[in-house]
Structures are given as C-alpha cells and as structure tokens.
Protein backbone atom coordinates (compact mmCIF):
# COMPACT_ATOMS: atom_id res chain seq x y z
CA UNK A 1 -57.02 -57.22 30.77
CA UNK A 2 -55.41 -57.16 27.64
CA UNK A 3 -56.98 -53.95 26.68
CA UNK A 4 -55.51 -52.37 29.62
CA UNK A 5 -51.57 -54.14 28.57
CA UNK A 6 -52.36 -52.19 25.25
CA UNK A 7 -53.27 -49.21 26.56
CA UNK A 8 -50.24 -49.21 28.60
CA UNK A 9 -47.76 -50.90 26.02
CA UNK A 10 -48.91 -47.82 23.72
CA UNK A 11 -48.10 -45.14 26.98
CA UNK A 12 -44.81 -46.33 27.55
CA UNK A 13 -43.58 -45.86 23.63
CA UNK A 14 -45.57 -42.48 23.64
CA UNK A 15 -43.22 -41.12 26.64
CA UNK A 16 -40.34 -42.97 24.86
CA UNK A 17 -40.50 -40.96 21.62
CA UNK A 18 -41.14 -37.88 23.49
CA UNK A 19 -37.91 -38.39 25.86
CA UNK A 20 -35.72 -39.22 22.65
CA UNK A 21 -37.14 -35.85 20.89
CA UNK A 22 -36.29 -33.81 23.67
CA UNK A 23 -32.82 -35.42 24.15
CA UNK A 24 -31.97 -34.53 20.05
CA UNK A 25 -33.31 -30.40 20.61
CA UNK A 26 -30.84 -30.36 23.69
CA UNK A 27 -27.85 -30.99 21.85
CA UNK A 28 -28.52 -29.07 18.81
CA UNK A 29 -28.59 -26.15 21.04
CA UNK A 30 -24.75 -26.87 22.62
CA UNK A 31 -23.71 -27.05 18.72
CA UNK A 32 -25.24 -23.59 17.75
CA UNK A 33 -23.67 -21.94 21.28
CA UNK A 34 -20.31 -22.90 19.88
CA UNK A 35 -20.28 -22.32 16.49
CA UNK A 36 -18.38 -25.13 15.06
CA UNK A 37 -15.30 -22.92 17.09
CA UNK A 38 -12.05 -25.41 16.56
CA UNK A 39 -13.60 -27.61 13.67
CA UNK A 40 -13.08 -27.50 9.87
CA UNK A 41 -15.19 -24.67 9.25
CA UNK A 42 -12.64 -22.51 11.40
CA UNK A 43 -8.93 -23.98 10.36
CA UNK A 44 -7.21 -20.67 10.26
CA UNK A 45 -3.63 -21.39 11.23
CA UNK A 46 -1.09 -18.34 11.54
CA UNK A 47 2.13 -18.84 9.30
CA UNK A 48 5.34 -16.66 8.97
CA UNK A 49 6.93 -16.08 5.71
CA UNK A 50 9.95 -17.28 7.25
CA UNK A 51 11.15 -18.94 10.39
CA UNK A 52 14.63 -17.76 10.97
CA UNK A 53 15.80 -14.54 9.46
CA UNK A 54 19.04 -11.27 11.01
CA UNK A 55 18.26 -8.54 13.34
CA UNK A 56 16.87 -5.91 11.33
CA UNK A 57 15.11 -8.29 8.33
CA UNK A 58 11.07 -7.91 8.17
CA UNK A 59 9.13 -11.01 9.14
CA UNK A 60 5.60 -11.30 7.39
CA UNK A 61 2.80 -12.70 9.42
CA UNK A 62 -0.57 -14.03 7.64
CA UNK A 63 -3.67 -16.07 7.97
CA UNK A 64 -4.42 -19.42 6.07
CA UNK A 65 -7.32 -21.37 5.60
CA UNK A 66 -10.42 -19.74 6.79
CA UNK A 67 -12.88 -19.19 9.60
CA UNK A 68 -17.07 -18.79 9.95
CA UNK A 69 -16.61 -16.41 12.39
CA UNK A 70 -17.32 -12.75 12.86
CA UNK A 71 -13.99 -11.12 14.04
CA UNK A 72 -14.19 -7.54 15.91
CA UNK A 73 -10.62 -7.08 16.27
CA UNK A 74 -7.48 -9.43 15.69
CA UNK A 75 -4.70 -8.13 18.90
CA UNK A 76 -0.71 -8.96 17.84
CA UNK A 77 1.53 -9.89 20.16
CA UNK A 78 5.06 -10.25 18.30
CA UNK A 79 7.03 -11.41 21.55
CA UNK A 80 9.77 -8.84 22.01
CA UNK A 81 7.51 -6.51 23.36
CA UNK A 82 6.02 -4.96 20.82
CA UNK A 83 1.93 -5.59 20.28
CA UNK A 84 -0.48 -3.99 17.74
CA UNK A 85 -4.17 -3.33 18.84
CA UNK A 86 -5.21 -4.33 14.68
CA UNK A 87 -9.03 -4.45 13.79
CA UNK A 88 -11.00 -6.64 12.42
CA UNK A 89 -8.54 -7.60 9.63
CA UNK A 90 -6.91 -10.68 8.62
CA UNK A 91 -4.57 -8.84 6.23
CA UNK A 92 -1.03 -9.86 6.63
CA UNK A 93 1.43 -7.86 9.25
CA UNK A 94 5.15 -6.86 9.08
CA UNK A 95 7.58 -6.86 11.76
CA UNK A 96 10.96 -6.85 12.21
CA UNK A 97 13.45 -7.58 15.69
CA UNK A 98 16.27 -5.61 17.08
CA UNK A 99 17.62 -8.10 18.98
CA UNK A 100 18.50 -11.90 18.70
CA UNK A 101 16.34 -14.42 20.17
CA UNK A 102 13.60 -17.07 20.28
CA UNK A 103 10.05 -15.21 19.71
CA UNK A 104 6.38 -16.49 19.63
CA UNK A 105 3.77 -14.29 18.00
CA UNK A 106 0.50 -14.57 19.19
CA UNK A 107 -2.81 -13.25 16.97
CA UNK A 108 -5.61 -12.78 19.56
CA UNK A 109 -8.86 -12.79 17.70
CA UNK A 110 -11.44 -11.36 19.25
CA UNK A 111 -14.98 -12.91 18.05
CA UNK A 112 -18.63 -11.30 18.00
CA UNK A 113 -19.66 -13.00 20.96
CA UNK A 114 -16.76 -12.43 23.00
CA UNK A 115 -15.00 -15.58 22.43
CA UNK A 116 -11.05 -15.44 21.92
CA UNK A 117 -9.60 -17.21 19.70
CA UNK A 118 -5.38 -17.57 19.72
CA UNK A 119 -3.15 -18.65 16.93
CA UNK A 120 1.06 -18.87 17.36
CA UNK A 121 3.84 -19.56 15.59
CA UNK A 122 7.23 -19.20 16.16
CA UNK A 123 10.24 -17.39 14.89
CA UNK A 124 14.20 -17.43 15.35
CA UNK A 125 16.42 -13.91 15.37
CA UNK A 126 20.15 -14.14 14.85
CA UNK A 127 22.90 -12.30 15.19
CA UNK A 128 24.33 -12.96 12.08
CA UNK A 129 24.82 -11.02 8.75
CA UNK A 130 24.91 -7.30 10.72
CA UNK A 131 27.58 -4.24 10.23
CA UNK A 132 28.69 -2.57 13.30
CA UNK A 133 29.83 0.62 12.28
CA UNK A 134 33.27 1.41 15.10
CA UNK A 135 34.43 4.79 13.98
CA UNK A 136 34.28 8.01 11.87
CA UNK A 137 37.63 9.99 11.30
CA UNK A 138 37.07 13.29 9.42
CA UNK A 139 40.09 14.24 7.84
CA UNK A 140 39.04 17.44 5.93
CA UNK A 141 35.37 19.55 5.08
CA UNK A 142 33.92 21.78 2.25
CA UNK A 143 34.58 25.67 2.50
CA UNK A 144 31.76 27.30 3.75
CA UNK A 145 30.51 29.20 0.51
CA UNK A 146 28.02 31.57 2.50
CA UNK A 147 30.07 32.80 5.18
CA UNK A 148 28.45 35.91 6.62
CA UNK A 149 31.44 38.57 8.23
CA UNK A 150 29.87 41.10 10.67
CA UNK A 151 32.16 44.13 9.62
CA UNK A 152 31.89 47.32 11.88
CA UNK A 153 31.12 50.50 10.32
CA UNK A 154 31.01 52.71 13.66
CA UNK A 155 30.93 51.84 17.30
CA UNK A 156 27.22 50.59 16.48
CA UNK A 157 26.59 50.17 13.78
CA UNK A 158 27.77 47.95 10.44
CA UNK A 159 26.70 45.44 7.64
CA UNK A 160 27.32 42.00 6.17
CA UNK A 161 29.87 40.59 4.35
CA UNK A 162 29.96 37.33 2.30
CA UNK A 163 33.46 35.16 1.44
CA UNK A 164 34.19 31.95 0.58
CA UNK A 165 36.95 30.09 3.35
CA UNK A 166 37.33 28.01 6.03
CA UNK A 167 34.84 26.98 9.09
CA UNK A 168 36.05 29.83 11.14
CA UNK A 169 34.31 30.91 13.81
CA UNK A 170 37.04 33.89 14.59
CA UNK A 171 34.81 35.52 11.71
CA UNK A 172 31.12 35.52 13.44
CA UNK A 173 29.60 38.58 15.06
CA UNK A 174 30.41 38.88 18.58
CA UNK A 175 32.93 35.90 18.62
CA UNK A 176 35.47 36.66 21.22
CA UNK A 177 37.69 33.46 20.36
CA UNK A 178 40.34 34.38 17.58
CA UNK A 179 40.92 31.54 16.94
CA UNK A 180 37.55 29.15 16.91
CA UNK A 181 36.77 26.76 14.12
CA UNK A 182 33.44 24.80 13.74
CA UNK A 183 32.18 22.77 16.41
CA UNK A 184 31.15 19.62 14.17
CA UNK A 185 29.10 16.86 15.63
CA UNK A 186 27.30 13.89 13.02
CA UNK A 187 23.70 12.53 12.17
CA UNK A 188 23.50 9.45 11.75
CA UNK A 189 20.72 7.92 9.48
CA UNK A 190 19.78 4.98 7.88
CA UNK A 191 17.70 4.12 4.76
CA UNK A 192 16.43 -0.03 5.18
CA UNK A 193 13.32 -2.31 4.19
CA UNK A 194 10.96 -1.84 7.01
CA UNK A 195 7.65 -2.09 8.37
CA UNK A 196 5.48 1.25 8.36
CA UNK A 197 6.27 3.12 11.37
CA UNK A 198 2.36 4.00 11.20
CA UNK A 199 1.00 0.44 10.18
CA UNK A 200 2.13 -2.37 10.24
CA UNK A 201 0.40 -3.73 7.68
CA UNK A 202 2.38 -1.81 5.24
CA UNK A 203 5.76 -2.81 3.99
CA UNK A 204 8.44 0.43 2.92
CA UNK A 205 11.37 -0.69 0.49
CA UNK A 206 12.91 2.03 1.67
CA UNK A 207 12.69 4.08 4.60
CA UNK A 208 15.11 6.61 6.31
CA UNK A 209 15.25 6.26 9.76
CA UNK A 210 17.38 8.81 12.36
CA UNK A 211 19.77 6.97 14.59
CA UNK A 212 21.58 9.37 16.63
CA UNK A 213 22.98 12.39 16.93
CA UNK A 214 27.10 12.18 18.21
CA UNK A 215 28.90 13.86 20.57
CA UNK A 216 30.55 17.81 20.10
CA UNK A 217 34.24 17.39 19.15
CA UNK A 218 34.76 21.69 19.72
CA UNK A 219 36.74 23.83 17.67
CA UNK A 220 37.94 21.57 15.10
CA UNK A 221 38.33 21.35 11.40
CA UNK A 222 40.17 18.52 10.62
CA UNK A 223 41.13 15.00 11.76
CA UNK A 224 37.77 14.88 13.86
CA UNK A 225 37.02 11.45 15.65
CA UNK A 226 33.81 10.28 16.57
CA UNK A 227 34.86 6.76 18.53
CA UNK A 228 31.27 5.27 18.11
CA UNK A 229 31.64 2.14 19.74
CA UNK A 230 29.66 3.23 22.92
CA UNK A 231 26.53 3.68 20.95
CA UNK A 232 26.70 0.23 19.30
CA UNK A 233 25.47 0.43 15.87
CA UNK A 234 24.99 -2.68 14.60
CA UNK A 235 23.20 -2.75 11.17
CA UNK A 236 21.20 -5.84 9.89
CA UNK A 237 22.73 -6.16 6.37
CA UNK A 238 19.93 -7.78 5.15
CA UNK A 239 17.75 -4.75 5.15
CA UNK A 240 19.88 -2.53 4.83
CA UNK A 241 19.80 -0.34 1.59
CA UNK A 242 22.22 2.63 2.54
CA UNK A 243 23.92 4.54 5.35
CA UNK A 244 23.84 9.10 5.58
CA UNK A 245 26.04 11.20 7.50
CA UNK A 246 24.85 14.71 7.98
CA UNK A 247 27.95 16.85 9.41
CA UNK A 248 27.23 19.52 10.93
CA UNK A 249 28.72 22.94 13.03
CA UNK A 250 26.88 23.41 16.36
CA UNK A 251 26.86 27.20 17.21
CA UNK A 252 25.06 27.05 20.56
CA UNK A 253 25.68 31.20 20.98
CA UNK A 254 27.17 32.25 17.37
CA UNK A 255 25.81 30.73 13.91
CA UNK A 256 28.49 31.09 11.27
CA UNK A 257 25.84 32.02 8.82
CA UNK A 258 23.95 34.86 11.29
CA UNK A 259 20.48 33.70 9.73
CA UNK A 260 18.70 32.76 13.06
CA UNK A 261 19.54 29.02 12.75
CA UNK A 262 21.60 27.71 15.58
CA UNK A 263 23.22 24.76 13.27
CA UNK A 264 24.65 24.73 10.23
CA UNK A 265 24.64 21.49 7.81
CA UNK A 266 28.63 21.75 6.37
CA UNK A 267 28.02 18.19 3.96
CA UNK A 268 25.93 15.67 3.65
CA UNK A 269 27.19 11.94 2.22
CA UNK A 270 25.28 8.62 1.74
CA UNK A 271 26.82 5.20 1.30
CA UNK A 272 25.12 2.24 -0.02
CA UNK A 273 25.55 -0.70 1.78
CA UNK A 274 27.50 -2.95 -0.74
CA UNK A 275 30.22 -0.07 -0.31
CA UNK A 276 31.10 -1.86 3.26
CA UNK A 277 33.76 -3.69 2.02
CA UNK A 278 36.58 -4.98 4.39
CA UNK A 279 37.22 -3.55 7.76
CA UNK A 280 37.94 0.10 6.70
CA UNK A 281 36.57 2.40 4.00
CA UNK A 282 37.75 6.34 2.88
CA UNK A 283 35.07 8.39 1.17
CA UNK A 284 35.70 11.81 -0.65
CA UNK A 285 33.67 14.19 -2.06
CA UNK A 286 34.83 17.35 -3.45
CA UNK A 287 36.22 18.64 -0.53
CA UNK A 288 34.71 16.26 2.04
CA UNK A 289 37.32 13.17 3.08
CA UNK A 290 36.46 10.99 5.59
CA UNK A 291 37.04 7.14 6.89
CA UNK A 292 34.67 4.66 8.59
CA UNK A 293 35.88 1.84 10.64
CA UNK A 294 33.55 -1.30 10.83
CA UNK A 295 32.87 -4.62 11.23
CA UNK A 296 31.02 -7.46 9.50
CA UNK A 297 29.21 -9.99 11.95
C-alpha cells in the first residue's frame, strides 16, 4: 500500500512540474509577438521645437528617446491638411501654417510587422506679428532704354530703330492707338525662412516664393493703383526676410521691344522687411517712385 501512495505521490508532482513548464513557454511567446511595443525599450515621444509660434514661422518636428523597432516608413500628418508620405526616417521635419489655429501633428510609424505606432503633439498658430500689404501707387517708371521704332521705308518694307523715351506704345509696329502707353500689371514675390518645397526635411533661410500676379491697369504711365486688399496679403513677419515687385508692360498683341516676348519687365525693386515701418512707405530708384500702403497685425 504504501508503495502504491509513493508511486502516486511521485505522479502527481511529475504532471505538476510539467503543467508549470508549459505555463512559463506560453507566455514567453505573447512577450516576443509584441516586442516590448509601449515599454522602455520603445519611449520615443514626438516634440516640437516650439509650441506656439505666427502664421508663416517654421515649426520643427523631431523624435526623442528611442525605439527597438524596425520602422518601414514614418507617415506625417501636420493637421491643417497637409501630410508627408516620409520613409523610414526619424530625421526631424519642418513645417510651417498659413492660417491661425489649434493643430495636432500626428507621426504614423509604420513597423516591420505591420504594427502602427502613433505619436502627437500639439501646436498653437496666431495671428499675430503679420504685415498685410493694402496698396501699391506707382507714381512714375524708368525710360525704356531699348525701345525698338518700326520705321517704314516703302509700302512694305522697313527697319528698326532704337531711342531712349517713354513707355509708349504709339511707337510699336502695327499700333493703331496714338496715343497708348504701357499696360503695367505687378509680381508679387516674397523671399522668407521656409521649409523645402521638395522635402520637408530641409530647412531654406531664404527662399523666394511667387505670390501673385495683379490685375492690368491699361494704358498708363503714371499714378498706377493696384488696390490689393482683395487678394489679402498678409505676411508672417517672423519669417519674413524681404518683399520684390517685378513691374511689368503686358503687350497681349504688340511688345514694345518687337523681340518675340509678349511682356516686358520695366523695373524690378526688393524691400527688406525691417523697411515696413509705419503705415505707409515711398521707395525710389533712379527713375522708379512708388508707395506701399500696409498694415502691422
């Protein structure tokens, strides 16, 4: 009898250690499926260099800490829109707002396995620190110094004729108006601190950017206004570093130069942006006088 209790007694702690072996292999398993996701071998949190910053002013996004993972492709989500399909990267991101507003970014990060992984933080745009630019008034422009005359030598016939003088268009082959000056439209431009257009994981110092292109004010010469308070330009100072004007003559039929080119560029100006002093500034250059109405914000 007490053979058999022993032989028993040794059974039972035989199936004990095998059921307590078995239990320990299960749960190793549901560690390695997971991959420590969430614990501190993967504390990557996602900071911004700042938290509140103007239209217009570059916000830098990066990764701290670190993660055991292997990442396929990190997917930006900036909140206003705008996303970034990135790669496998953690290198830091630029990005900057147009308009004012409570943002979260979200980095998506896209593991080996398949997992996703998503890190946040959150960012404040104000309307604060901008230049609204209201109005141009042109009150004179350069000479043209290559002004090509058409000058009939028979019915058919004739040849070209350079002088110096005003934007007239009275002068142009085949012009039927006597009386026609330039008509001058503006480019605007803008040089600022920006993210690369191409990647955003570059930062430019300075990059010049095309705004838009005004309306036609026809045959005019002097005291030309461009009202440009329809188009609201409003400028983050911040980033700003300067501001170009491109005037220009639109000759839809007749080019005052009669070189092919439908437009002619009659001056070209750039202002930095501490020049917006005040409400009202004049600029003049050599024959070039204009005035820009603005606004600080």
């Amino acid at each position: 009898m007490n053979k058999k209790l022993s032989i028993l007694l040794k059974a039972a702690m035989v199936s004990l250690i095998f059921l307590s072996c078995s239990g320990g292999e299960s749960d190793d398993v549901s560690e390695n499926t997971n991959i420590n996701i969430g614990n501190s071998g993967n504390n990557l949190i996602l900071v911004s260099s700042k938290t509140q910053a103007s239209i217009d002013t570059t916000f830098e996004f990066y990764f701290q800490n670190s993660i055991n993972e292997q990442i396929t492709n990190v997917n930006w989500d900036f909140g206003d829109g705008s996303t970034y399909y990135g790669d496998g990267s953690l290198s830091k991101i630029y990005h900057n707002y147009k308009t004012a507003g409570s943002f979260t970014v979200k980095a998506t990060l896209v593991l080996a396995g398949g997992t996703n992984i998503v890190k946040t933080v959150n960012v404040t745009v104000t309307n604060t620190n901008l230049l609204k630019i209201k109005k141009i008034t042109v009150t004179s422009i350069p000479q043209k110094t290559t002004n090509l005359n058409w000058v009939m030598v028979t019915g058919t016939t004739g040849n070209w004729v350079n002088f110096t003088g005003a934007w007239d268009e009275s002068k142009s082959y085949m012009t039927t108006n006597v009386n026609k000056y330039a008509d001058m439209y503006l480019e605007l431009y803008k040089n600022s601190s920006t993210p690369d257009p191409n990647n955003p994981h570059q930062f430019l110092p300075s990059n010049t950017s095309f705004m838009l292109s005004t309306g036609i004010v026809t045959n005019q010469q002097a005291n030309v206004v461009f009202d440009l308070s329809s188009y609201n330009i409003t400028l983050g100072y911040e980033a700003l570093n300067g501001f170009n004007i491109y005037f220009k003559d639109n000759d839809a039929v007749n080019s005052l130069v009669e070189d092919g080119s439908p437009d002619e560029l009659m001056a070209t100006f750039s202002i930095p942006a501490s020049e917006f002093i005040g409400s009202s500034r004049t600029f003049t250059q050599g024959n070039l006088s204009f005035k820009i109405d603005f606004e600080k914000l």
